[in-house]
N, C-alpha and C. Protein backbone atom coordinates (compact mmCIF):
# COMPACT_ATOMS: atom_id res chain seq x y z
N UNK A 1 -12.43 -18.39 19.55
CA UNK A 1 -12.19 -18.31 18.13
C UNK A 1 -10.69 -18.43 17.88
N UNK A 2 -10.39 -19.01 16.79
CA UNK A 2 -8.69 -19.37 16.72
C UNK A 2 -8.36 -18.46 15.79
N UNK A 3 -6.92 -17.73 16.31
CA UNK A 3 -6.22 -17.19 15.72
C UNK A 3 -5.91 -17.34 14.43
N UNK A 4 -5.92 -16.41 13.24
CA UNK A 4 -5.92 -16.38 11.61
C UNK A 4 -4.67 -16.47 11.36
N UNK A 5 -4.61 -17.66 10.63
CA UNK A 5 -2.98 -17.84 10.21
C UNK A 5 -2.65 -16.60 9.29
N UNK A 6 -1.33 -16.53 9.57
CA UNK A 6 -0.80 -15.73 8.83
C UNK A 6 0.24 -16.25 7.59
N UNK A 7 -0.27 -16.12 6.19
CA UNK A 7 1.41 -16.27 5.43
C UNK A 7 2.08 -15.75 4.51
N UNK A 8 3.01 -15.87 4.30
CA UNK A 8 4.08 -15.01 3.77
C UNK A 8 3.67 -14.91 1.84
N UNK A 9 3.78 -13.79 1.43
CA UNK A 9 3.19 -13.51 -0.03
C UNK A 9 5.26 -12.83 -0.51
N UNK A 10 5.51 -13.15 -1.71
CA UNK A 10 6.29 -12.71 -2.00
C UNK A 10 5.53 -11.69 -3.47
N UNK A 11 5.82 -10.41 -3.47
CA UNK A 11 4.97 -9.93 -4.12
C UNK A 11 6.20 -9.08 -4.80
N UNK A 12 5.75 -8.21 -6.17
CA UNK A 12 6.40 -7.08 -6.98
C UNK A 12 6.26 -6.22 -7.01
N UNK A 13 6.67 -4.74 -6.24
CA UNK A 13 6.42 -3.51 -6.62
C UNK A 13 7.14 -2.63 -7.44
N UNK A 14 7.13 -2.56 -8.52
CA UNK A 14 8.06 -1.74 -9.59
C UNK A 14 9.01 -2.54 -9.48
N UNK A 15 9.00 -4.04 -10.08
CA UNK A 15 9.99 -4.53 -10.17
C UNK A 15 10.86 -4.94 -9.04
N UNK A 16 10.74 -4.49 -7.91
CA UNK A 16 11.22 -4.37 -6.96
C UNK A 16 10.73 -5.98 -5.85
N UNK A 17 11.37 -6.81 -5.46
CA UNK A 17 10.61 -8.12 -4.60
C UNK A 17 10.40 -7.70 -3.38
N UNK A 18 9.45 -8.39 -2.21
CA UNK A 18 8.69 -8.05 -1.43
C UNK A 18 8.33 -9.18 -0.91
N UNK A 19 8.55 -9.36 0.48
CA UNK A 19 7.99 -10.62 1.31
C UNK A 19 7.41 -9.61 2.40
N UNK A 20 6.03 -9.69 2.05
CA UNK A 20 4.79 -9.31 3.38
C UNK A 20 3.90 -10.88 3.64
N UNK A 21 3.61 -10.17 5.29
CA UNK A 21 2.79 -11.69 5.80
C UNK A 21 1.26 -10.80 6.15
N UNK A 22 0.62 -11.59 5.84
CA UNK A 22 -1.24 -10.75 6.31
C UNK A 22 -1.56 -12.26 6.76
N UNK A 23 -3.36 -12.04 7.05
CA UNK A 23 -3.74 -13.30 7.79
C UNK A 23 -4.26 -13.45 5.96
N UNK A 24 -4.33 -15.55 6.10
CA UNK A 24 -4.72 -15.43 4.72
C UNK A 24 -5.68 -15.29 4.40
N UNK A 25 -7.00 -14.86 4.91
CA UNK A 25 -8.13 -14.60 4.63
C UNK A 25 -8.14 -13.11 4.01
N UNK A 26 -7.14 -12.58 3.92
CA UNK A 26 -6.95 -10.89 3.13
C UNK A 26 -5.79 -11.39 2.60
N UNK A 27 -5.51 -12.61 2.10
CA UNK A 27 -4.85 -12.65 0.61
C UNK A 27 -5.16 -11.83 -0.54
N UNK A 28 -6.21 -12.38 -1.00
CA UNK A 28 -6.57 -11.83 -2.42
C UNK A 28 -6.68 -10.13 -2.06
N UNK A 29 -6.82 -9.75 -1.17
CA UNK A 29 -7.27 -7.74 -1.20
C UNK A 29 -6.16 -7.53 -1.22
N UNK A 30 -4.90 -8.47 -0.87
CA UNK A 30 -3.72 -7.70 -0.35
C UNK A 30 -2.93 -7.73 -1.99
N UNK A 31 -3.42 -8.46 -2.76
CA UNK A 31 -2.73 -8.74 -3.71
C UNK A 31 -3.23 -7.59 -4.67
N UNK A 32 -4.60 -7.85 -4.56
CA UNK A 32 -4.88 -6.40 -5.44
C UNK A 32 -4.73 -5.13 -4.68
N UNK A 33 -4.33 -4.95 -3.40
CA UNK A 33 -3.93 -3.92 -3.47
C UNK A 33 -2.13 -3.33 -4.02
N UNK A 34 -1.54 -4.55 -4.11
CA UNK A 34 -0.49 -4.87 -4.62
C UNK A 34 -0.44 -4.05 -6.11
N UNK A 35 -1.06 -4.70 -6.68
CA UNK A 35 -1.42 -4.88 -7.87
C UNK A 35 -1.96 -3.16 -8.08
N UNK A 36 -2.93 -2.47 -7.39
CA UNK A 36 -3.25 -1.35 -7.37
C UNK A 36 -1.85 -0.17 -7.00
N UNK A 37 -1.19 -0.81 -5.95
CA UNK A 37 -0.11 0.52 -6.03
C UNK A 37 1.02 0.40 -6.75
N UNK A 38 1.33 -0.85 -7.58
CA UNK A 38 1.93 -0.86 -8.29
C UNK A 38 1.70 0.03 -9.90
N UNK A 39 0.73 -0.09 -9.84
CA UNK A 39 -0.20 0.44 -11.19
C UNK A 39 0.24 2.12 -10.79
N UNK A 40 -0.16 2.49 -9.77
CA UNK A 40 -0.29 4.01 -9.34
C UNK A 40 1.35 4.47 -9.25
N UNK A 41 2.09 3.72 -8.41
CA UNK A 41 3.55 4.28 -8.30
C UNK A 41 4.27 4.13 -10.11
N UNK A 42 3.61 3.60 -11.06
CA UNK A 42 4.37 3.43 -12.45
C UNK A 42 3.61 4.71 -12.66
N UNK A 43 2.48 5.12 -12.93
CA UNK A 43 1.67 6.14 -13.65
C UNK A 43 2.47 6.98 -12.93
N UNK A 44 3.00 7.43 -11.78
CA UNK A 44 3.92 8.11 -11.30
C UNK A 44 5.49 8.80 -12.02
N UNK A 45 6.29 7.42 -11.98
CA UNK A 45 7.16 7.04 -12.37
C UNK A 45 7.12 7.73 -14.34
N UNK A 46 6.21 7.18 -14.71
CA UNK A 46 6.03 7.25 -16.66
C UNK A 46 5.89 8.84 -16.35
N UNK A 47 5.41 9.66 -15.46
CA UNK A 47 5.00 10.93 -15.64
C UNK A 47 6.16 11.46 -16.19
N UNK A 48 7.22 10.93 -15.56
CA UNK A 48 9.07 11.69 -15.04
C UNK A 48 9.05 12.91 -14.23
N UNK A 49 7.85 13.37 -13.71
CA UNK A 49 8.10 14.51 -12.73
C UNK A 49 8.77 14.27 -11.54
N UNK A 50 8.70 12.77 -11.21
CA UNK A 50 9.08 12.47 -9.65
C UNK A 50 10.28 11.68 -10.29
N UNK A 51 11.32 11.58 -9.31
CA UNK A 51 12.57 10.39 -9.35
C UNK A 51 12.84 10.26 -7.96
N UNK A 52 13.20 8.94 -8.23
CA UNK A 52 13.25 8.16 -6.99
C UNK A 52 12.41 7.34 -6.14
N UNK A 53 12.71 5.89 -5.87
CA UNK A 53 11.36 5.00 -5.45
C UNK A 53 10.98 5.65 -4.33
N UNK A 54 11.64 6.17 -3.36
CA UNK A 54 11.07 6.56 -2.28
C UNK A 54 9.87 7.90 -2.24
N UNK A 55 10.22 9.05 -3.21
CA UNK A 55 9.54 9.78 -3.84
C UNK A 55 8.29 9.46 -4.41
N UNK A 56 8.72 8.49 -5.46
CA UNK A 56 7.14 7.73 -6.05
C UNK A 56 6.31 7.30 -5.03
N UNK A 57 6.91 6.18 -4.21
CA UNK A 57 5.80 5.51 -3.36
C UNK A 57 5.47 6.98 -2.27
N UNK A 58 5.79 7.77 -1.75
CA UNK A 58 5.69 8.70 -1.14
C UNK A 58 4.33 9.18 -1.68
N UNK A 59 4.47 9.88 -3.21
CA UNK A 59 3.38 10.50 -3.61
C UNK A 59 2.46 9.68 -3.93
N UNK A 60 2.58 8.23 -4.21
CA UNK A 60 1.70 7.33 -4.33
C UNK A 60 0.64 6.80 -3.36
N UNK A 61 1.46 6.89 -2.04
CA UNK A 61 0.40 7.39 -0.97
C UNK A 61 -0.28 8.02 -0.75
N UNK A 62 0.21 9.22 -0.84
CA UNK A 62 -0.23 10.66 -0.68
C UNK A 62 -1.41 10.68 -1.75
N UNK A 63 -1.01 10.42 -2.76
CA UNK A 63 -2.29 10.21 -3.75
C UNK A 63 -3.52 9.50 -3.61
N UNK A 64 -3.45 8.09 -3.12
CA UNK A 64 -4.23 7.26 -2.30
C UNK A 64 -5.10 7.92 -1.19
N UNK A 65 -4.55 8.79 -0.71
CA UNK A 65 -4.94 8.88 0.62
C UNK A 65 -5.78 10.05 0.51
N UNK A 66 -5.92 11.28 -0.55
CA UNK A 66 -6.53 11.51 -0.76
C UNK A 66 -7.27 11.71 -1.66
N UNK A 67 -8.03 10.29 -2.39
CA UNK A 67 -8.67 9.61 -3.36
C UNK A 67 -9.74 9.08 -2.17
N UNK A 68 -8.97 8.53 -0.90
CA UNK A 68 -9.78 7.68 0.08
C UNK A 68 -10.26 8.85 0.74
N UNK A 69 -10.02 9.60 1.50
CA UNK A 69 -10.68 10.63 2.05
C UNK A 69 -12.11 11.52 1.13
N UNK A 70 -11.75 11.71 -0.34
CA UNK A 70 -12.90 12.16 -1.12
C UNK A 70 -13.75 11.24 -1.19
N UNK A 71 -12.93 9.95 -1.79
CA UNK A 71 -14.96 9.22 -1.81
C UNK A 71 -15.55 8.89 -0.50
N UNK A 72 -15.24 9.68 0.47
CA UNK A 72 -16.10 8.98 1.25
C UNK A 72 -17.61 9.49 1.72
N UNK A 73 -18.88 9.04 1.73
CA UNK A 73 -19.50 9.58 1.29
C UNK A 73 -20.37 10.43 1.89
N UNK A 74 -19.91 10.76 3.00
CA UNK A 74 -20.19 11.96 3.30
C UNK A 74 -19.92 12.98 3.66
N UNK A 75 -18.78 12.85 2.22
CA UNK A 75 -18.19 14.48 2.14
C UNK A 75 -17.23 14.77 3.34
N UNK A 76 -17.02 13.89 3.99
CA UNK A 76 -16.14 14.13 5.34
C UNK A 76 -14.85 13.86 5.36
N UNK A 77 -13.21 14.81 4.45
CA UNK A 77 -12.62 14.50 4.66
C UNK A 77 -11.37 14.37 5.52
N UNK A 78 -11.82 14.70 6.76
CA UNK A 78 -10.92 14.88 8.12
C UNK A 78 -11.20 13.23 8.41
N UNK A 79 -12.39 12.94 8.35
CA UNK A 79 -12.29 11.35 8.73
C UNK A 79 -12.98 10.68 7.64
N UNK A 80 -12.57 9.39 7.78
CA UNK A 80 -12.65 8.59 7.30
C UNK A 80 -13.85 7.23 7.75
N UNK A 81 -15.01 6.93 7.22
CA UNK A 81 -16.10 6.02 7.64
C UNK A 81 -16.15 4.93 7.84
N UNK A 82 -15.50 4.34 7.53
CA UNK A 82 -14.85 2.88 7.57
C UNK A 82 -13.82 2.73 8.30
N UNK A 83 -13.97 2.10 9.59
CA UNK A 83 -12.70 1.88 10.11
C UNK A 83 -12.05 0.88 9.55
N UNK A 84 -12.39 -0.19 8.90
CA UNK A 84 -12.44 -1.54 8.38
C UNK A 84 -11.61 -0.79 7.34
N UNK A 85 -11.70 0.20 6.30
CA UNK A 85 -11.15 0.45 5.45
C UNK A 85 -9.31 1.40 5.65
N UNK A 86 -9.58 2.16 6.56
CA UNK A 86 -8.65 2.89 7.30
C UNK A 86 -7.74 1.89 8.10
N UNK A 87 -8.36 1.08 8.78
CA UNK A 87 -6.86 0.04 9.20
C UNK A 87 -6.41 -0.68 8.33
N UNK A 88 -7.23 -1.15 6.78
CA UNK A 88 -6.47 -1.56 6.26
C UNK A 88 -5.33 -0.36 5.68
N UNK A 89 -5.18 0.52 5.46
CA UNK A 89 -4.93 1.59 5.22
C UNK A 89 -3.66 1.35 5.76
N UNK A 90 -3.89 1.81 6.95
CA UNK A 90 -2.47 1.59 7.81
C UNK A 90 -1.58 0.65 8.12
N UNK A 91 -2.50 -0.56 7.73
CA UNK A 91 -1.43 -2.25 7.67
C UNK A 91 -0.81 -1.61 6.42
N UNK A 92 -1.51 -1.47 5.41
CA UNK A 92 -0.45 -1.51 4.48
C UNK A 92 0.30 -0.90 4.18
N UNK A 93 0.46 0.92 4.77
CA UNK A 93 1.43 1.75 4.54
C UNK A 93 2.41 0.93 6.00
N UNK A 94 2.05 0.40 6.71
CA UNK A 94 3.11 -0.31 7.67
C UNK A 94 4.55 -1.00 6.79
N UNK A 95 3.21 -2.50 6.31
CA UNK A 95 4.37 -3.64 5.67
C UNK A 95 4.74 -2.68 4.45
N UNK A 96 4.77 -1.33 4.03
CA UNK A 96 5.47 -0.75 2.56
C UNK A 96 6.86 -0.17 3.38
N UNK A 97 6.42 0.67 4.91
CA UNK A 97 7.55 0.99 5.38
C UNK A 97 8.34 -0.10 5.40
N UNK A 98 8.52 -0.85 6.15
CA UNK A 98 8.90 -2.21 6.77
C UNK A 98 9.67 -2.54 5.11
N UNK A 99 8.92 -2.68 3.98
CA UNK A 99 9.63 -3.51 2.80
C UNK A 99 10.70 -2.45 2.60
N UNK A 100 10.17 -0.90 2.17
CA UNK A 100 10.99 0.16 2.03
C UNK A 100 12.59 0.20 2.74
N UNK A 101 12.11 -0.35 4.22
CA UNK A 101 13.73 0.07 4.87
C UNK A 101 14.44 -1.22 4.72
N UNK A 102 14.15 -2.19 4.43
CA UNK A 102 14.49 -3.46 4.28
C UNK A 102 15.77 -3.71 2.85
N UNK A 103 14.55 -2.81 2.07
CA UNK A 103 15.29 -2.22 0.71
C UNK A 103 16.86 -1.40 0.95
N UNK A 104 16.38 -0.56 1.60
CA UNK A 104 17.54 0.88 1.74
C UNK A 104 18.62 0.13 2.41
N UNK A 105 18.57 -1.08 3.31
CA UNK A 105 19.44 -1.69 3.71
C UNK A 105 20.50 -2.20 3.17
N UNK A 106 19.77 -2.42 2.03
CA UNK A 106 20.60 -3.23 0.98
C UNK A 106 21.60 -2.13 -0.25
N UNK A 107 21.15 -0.74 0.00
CA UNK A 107 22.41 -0.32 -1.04
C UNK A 107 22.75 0.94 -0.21
């Protein structure tokens, strides 16, 4: 079986630009998940309880993560049922680190 190309998405998080690579067959999930933590780190952000991007996306995870642990459906939240769902999980808090320090580099 041949290896899944991979390519480069330049994407927006809070305004913020973003070059992540996935295989392109998880284009479109990657975009809405894009699209999903962007939504979540602003509802953050508009609260004004939190300051600071690193803060937001912090609790924006943290929020995610346990949203994903409750629905799962059987009540089990030490683990998680889907591995399929959980590695995506972890690709993407990866390429957020990865964009994150990429960021901090720069000021």
């Amino acid at each position: 079986m041949p290896a899944a190309k991979n390519v480069s998405l330049d994407v927006s998080i809070m305004g913020r630009e973003f070059r992540v690579a996935c295989p392109e067959e998880e284009r479109p999930s990657l975009l809405q998940a894009v699209t999903y933590l962007d939504r979540k780190m602003r509802e953050i952000r508009d609260s004004g309880k939190i300051v600071g991007l690193e803060r937001i996306a912090i609790m924006a995870a943290l929020n995610i993560a346990h949203d994903l642990l409750n629905s799962n459906p059987a009540g089990m939240a030490a683990e998680v049922a889907n591995a399929d769902q959980l590695a995506r999980v972890q690709r993407l808090t990866g390429l957020l680190d990865q964009a994150l320090a990429q960021q901090d580099n720069l000021f």
